[in-house]
C-alpha atoms as a PDB file:
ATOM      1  CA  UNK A   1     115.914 116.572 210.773  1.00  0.00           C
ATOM      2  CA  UNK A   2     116.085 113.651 212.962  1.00  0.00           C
ATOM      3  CA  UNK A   3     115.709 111.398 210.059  1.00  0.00           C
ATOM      4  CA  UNK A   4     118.757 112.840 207.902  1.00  0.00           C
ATOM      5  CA  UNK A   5     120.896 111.675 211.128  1.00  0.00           C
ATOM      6  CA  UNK A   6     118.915 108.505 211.611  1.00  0.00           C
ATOM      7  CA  UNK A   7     120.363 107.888 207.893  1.00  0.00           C
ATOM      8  CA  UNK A   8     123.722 109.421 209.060  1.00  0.00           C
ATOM      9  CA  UNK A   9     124.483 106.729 211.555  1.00  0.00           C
ATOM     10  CA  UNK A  10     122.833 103.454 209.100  1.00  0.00           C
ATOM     11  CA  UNK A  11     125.305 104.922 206.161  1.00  0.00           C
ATOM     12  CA  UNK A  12     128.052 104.494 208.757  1.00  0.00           C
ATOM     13  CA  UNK A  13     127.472 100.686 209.375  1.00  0.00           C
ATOM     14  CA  UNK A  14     125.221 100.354 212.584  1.00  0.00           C
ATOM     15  CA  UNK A  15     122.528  97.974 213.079  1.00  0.00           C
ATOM     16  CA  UNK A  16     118.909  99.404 213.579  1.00  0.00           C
ATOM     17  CA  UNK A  17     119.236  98.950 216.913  1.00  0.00           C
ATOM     18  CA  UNK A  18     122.176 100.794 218.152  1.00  0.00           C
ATOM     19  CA  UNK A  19     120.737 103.413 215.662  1.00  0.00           C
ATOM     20  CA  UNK A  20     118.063 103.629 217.736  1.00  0.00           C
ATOM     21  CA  UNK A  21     119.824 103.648 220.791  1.00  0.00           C
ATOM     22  CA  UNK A  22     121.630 106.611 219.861  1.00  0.00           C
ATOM     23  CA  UNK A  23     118.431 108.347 218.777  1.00  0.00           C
ATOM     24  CA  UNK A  24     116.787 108.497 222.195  1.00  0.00           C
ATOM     25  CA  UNK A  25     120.417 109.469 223.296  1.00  0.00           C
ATOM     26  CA  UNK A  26     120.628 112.134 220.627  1.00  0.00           C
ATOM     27  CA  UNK A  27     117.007 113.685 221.196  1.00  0.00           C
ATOM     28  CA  UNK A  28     117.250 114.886 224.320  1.00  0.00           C
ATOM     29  CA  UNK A  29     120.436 116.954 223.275  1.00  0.00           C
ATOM     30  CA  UNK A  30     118.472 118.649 219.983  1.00  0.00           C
ATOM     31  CA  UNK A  31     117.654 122.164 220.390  1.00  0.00           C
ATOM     32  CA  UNK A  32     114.584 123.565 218.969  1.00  0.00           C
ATOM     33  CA  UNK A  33     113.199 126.898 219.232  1.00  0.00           C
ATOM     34  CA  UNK A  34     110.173 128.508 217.523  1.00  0.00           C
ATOM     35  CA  UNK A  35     108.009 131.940 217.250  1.00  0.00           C
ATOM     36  CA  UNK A  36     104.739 132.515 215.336  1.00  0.00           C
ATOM     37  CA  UNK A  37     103.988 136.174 213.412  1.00  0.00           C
ATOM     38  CA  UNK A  38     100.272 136.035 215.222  1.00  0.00           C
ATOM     39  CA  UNK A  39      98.383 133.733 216.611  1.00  0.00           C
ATOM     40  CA  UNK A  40      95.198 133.480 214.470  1.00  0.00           C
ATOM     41  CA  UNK A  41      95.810 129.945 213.177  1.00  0.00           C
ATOM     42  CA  UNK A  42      96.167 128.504 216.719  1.00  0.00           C
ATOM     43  CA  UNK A  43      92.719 130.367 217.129  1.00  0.00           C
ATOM     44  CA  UNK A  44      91.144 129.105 214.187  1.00  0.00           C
ATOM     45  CA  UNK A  45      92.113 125.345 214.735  1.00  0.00           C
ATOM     46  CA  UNK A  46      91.105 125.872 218.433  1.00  0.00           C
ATOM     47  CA  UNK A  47      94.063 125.307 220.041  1.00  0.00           C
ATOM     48  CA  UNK A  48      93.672 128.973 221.724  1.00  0.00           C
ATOM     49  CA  UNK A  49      90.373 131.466 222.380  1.00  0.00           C
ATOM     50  CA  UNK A  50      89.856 134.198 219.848  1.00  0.00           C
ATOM     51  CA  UNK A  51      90.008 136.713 223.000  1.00  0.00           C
ATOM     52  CA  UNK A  52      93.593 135.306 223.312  1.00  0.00           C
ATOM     53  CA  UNK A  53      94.134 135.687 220.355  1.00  0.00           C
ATOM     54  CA  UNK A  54      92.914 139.246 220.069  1.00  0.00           C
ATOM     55  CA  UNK A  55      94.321 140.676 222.943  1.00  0.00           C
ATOM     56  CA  UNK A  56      97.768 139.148 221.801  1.00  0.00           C
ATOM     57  CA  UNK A  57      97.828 140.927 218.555  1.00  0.00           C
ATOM     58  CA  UNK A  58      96.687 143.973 219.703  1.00  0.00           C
ATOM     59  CA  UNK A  59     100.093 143.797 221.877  1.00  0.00           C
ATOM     60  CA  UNK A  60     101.782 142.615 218.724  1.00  0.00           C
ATOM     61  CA  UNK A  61     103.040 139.358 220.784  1.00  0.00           C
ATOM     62  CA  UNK A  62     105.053 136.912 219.179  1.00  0.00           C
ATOM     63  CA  UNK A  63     104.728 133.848 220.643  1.00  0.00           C
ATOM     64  CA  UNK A  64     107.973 131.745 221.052  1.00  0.00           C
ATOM     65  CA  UNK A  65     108.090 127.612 222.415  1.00  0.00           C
ATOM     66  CA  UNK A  66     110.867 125.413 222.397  1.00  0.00           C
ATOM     67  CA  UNK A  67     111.222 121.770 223.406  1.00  0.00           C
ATOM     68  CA  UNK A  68     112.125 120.622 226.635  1.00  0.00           C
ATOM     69  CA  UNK A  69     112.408 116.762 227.518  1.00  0.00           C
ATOM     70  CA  UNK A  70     110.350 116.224 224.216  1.00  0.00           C
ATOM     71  CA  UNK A  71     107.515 118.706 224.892  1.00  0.00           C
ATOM     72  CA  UNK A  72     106.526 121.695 223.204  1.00  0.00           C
ATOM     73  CA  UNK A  73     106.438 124.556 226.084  1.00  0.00           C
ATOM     74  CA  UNK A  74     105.816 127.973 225.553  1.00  0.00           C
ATOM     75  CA  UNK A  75     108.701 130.491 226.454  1.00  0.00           C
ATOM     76  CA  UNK A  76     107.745 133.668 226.379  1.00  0.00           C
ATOM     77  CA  UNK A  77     105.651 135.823 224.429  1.00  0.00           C
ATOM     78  CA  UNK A  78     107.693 138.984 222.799  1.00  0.00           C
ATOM     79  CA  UNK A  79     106.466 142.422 221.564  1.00  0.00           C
ATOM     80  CA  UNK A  80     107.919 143.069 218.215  1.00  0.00           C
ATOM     81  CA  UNK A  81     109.022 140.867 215.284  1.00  0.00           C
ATOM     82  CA  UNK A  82     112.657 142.307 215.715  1.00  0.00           C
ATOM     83  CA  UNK A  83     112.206 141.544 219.920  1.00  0.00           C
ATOM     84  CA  UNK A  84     111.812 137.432 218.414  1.00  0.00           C
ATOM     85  CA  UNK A  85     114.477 137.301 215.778  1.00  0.00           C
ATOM     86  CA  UNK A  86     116.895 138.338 218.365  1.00  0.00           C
ATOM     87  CA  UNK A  87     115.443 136.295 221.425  1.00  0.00           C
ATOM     88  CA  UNK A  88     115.300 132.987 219.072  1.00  0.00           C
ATOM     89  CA  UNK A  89     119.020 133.400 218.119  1.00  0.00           C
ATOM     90  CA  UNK A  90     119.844 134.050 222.216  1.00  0.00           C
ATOM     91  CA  UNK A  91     117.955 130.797 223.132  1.00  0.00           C
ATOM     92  CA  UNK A  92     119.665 128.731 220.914  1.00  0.00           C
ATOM     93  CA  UNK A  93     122.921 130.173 221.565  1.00  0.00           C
ATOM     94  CA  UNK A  94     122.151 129.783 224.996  1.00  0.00           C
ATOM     95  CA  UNK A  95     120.899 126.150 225.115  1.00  0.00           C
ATOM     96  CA  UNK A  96     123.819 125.226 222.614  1.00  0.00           C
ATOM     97  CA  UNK A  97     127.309 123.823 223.922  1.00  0.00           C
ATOM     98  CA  UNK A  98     130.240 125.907 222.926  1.00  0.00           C
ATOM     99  CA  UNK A  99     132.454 122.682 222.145  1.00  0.00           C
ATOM    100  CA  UNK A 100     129.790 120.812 220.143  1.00  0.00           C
ATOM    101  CA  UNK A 101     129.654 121.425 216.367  1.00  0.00           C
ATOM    102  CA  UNK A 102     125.906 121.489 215.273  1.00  0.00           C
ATOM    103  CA  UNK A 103     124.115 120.763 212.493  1.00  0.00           C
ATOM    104  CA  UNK A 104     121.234 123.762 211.670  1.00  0.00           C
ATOM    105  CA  UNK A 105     117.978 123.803 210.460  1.00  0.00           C
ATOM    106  CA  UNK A 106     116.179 127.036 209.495  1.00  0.00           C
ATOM    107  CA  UNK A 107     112.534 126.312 209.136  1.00  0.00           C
ATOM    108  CA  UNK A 108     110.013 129.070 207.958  1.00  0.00           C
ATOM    109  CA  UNK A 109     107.028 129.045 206.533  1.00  0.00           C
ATOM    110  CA  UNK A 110     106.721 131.454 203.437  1.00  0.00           C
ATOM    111  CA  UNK A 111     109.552 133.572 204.998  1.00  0.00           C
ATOM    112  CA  UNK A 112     113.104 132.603 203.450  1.00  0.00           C
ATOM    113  CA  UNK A 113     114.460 135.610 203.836  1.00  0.00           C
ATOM    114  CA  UNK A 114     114.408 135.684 207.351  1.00  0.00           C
ATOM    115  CA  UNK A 115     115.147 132.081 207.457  1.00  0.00           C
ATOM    116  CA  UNK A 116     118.293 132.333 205.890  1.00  0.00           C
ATOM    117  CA  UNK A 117     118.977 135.932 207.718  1.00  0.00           C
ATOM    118  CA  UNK A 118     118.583 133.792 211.323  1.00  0.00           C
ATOM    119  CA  UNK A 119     120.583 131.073 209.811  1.00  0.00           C
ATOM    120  CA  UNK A 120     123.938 133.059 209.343  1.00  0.00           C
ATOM    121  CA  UNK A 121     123.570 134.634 212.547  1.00  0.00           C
ATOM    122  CA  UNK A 122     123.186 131.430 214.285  1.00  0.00           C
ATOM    123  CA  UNK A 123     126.254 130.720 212.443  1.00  0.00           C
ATOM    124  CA  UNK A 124     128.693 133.518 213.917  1.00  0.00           C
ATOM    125  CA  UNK A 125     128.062 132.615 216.924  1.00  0.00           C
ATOM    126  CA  UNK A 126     128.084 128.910 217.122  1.00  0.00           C
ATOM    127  CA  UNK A 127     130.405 125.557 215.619  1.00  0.00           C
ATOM    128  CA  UNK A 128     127.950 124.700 212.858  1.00  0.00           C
ATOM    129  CA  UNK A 129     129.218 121.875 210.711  1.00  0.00           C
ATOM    130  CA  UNK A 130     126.465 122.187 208.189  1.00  0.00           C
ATOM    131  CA  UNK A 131     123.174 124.218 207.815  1.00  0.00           C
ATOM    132  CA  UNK A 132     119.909 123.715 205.757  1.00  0.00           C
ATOM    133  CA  UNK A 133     117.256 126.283 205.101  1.00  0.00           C
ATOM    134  CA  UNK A 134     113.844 124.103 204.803  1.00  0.00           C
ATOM    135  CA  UNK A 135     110.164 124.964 203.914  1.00  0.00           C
ATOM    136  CA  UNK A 136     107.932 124.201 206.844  1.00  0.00           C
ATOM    137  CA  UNK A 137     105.740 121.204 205.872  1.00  0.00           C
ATOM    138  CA  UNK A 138     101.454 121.719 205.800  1.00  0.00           C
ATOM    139  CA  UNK A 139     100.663 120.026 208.882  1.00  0.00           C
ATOM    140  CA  UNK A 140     102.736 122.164 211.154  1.00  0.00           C
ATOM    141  CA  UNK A 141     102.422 125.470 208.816  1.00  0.00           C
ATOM    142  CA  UNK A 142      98.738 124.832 208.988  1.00  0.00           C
ATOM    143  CA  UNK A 143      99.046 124.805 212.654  1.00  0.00           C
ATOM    144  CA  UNK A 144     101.183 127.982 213.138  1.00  0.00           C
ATOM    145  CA  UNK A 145     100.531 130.156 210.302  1.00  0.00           C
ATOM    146  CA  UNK A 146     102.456 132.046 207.459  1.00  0.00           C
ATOM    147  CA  UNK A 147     106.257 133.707 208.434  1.00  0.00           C
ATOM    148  CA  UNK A 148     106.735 131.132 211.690  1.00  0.00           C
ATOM    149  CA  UNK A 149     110.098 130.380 211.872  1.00  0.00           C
ATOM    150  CA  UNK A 150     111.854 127.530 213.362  1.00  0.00           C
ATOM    151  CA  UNK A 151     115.661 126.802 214.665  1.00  0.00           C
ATOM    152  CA  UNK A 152     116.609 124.074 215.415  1.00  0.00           C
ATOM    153  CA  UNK A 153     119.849 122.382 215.931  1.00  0.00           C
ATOM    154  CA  UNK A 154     121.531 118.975 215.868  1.00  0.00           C
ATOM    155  CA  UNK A 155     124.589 117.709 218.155  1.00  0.00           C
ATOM    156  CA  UNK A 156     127.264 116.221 215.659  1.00  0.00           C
ATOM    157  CA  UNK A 157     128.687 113.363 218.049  1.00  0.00           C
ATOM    158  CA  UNK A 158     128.927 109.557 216.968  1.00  0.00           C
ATOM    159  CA  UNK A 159     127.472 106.819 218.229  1.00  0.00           C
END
């Protein structure tokens, strides 16, 4: 997503180094918020214990983590796949600015239908300029396993 504005800013005649400039400025502003259906790929690429892992889907927990200052942090773990469909549309509303126009991303892996369900409702409630529903890509789908979905979001201000 970065890379599409990366492109964005080139197309409109800046050198690679203001470009980059207004990358670093840029990423700190992107919003990015994630849950995972279960947690047994994190367990079987040993990024979590398998008693985590159990005792989480017993509790049908749904993982969520966003990114703050670059990192991937964990926000909360919700009961219910309908409890994080509605808590990653709050977050993003939440961390968006009202008077920005965005540019969405809907990432899932194997789960389009849902992608493209969060995607509109992302889109009542906030300025988006323009919206993409993508396929998660095999490292990260590897990583968090089948029906994770992804929001993230784009500020659309110029260099």
């Amino acid at each position: 997503m970065l890379a599409i504005k990366f492109r964005e800013i080139l197309n409109k005649g800046f050198n690679l180094d203001e470009t980059f400039e207004f990358m670093e400025k840029i990423r700190e502003k992107v919003i990015l918020v994630a849950y995972m259906e279960n947690l047994r790929m994190l367990a079987k690429s040993g990024r979590i214990s398998r008693t985590s892992e159990f005792i989480a889907n017993l509790g049908q927990m749904k993982p969520m983590v966003v990114i703050d200052d670059g990192e991937l942090v964990p926000l909360a773990k919700v009961i219910s796949l309908k409890n994080a469909k509605k808590r990653i549309i709050a977050e993003v509303v939440r961390r968006a600015e009202k008077s920005v126009s965005y540019t969405l991303f809907s990432t899932h892996a194997n789960d389009e239908k849902t992608a493209n369900e969060l995607k509109n409702q992302v889109k009542e409630k906030l300025n988006i300029s323009k919206s993409f529903v993508n396929f998660m890509g095999p490292v990260v789908g590897s990583r968090v396993g089948l029906n994770a979905q992804i929001i993230s979001a784009i500020p659309e201000i110029d260099p």
